[in-house]
C-alpha atoms as a PDB file:
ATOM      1  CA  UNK A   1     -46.410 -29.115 -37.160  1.00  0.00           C
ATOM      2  CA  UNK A   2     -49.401 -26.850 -36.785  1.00  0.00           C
ATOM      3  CA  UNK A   3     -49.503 -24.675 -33.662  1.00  0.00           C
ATOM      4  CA  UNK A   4     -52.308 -23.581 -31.277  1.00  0.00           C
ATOM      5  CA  UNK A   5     -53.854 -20.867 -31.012  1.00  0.00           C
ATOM      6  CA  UNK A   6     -56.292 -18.941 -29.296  1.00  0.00           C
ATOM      7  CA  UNK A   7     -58.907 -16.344 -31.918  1.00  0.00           C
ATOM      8  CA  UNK A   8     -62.232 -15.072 -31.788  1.00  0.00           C
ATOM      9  CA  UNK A   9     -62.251 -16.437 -35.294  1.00  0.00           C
ATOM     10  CA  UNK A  10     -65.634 -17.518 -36.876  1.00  0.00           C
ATOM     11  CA  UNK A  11     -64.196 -20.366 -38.427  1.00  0.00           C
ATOM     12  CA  UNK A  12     -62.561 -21.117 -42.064  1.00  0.00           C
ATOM     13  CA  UNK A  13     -64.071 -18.521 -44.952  1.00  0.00           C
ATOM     14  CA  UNK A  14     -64.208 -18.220 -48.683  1.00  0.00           C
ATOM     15  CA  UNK A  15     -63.317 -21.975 -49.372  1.00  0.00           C
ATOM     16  CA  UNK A  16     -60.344 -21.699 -47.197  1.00  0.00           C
ATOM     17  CA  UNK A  17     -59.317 -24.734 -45.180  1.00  0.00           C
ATOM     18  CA  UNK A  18     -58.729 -22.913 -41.954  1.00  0.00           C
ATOM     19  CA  UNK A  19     -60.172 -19.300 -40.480  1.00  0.00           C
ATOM     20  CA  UNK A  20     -58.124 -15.963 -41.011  1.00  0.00           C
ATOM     21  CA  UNK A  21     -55.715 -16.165 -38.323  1.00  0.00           C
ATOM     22  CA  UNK A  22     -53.969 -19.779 -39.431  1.00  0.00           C
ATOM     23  CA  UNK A  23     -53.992 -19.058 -43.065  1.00  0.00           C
ATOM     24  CA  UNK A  24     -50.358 -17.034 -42.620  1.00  0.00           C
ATOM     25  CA  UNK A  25     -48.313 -19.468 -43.964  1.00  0.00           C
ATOM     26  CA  UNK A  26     -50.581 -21.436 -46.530  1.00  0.00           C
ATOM     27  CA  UNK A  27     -50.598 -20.600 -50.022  1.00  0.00           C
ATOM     28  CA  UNK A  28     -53.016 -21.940 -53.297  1.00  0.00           C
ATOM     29  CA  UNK A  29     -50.336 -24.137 -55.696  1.00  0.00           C
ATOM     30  CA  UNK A  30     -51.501 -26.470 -58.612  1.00  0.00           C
ATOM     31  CA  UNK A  31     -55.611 -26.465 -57.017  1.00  0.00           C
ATOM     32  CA  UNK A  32     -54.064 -27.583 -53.771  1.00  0.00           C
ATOM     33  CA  UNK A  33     -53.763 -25.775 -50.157  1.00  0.00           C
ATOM     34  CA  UNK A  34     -49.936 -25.714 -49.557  1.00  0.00           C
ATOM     35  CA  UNK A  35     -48.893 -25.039 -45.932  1.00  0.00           C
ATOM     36  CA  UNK A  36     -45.302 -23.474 -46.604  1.00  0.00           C
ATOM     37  CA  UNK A  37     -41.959 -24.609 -44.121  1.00  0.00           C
ATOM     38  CA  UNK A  38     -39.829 -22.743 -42.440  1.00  0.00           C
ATOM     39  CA  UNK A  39     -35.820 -22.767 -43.295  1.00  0.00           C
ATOM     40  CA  UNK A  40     -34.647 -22.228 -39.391  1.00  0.00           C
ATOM     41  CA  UNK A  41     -31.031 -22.394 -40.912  1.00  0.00           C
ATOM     42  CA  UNK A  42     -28.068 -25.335 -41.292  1.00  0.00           C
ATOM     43  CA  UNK A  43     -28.175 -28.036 -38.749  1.00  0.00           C
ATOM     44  CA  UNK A  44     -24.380 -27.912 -37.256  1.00  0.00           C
ATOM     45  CA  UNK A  45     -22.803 -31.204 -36.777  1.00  0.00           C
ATOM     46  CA  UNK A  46     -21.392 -30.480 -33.192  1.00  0.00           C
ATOM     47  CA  UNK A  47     -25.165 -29.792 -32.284  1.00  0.00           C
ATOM     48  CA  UNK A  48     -25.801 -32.757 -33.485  1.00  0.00           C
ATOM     49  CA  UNK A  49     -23.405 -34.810 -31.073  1.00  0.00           C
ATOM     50  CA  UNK A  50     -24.178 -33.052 -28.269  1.00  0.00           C
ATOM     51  CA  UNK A  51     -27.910 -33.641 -28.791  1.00  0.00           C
ATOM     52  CA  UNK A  52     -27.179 -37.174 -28.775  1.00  0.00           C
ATOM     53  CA  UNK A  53     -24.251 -37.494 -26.290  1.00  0.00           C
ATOM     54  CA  UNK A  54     -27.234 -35.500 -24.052  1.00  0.00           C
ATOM     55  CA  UNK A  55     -30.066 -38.052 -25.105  1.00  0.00           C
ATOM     56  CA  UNK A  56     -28.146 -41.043 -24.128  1.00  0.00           C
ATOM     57  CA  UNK A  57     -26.468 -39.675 -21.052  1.00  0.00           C
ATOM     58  CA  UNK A  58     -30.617 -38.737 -20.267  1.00  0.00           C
ATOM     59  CA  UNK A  59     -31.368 -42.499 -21.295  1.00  0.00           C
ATOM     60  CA  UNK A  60     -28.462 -44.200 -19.166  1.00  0.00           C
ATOM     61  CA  UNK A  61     -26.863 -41.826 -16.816  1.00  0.00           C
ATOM     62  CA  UNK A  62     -23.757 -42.533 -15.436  1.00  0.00           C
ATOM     63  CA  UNK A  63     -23.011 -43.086 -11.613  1.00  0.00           C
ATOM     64  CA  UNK A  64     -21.329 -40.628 -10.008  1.00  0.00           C
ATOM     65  CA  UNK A  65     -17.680 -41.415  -7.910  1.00  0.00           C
ATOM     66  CA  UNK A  66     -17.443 -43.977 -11.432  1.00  0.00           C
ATOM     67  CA  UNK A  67     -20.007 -46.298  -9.915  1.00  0.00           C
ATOM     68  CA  UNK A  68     -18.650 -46.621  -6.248  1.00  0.00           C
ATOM     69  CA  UNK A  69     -21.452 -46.121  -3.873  1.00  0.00           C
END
């Protein structure tokens, strides 16, 4: 994912495929322009559930009083 950003920036230089200020995380490998990831750490599996328990609950939400109006 690329981000947005704001420069006073003239624009890519020297061959490069983007100007100055977005060329932090892109290296030259093999001839090619590389844009490098990020390791943000392990994914935990109780995240995981919760993300979807939220997601669905988001989707469908339950009634409250268990669906007596």
């Amino acid at each position: 994912m690329s981000e947005v950003r704001v420069c006073n920036c003239v624009g890519p230089q020297n061959g490069q495929p983007r100007c100055p200020c977005m060329m932090r995380n892109v290296i030259q490998r093999d001839g090619r322009w590389i844009e490098l990831e990020r390791d943000l750490g392990p994914v935990r599996p109780y995240c995981v559930d919760a993300l979807k328990a939220y997601f669905q609950n988001a989707i469908a939400p339950t009634t409250p009083n268990n669906g007596s109006l």
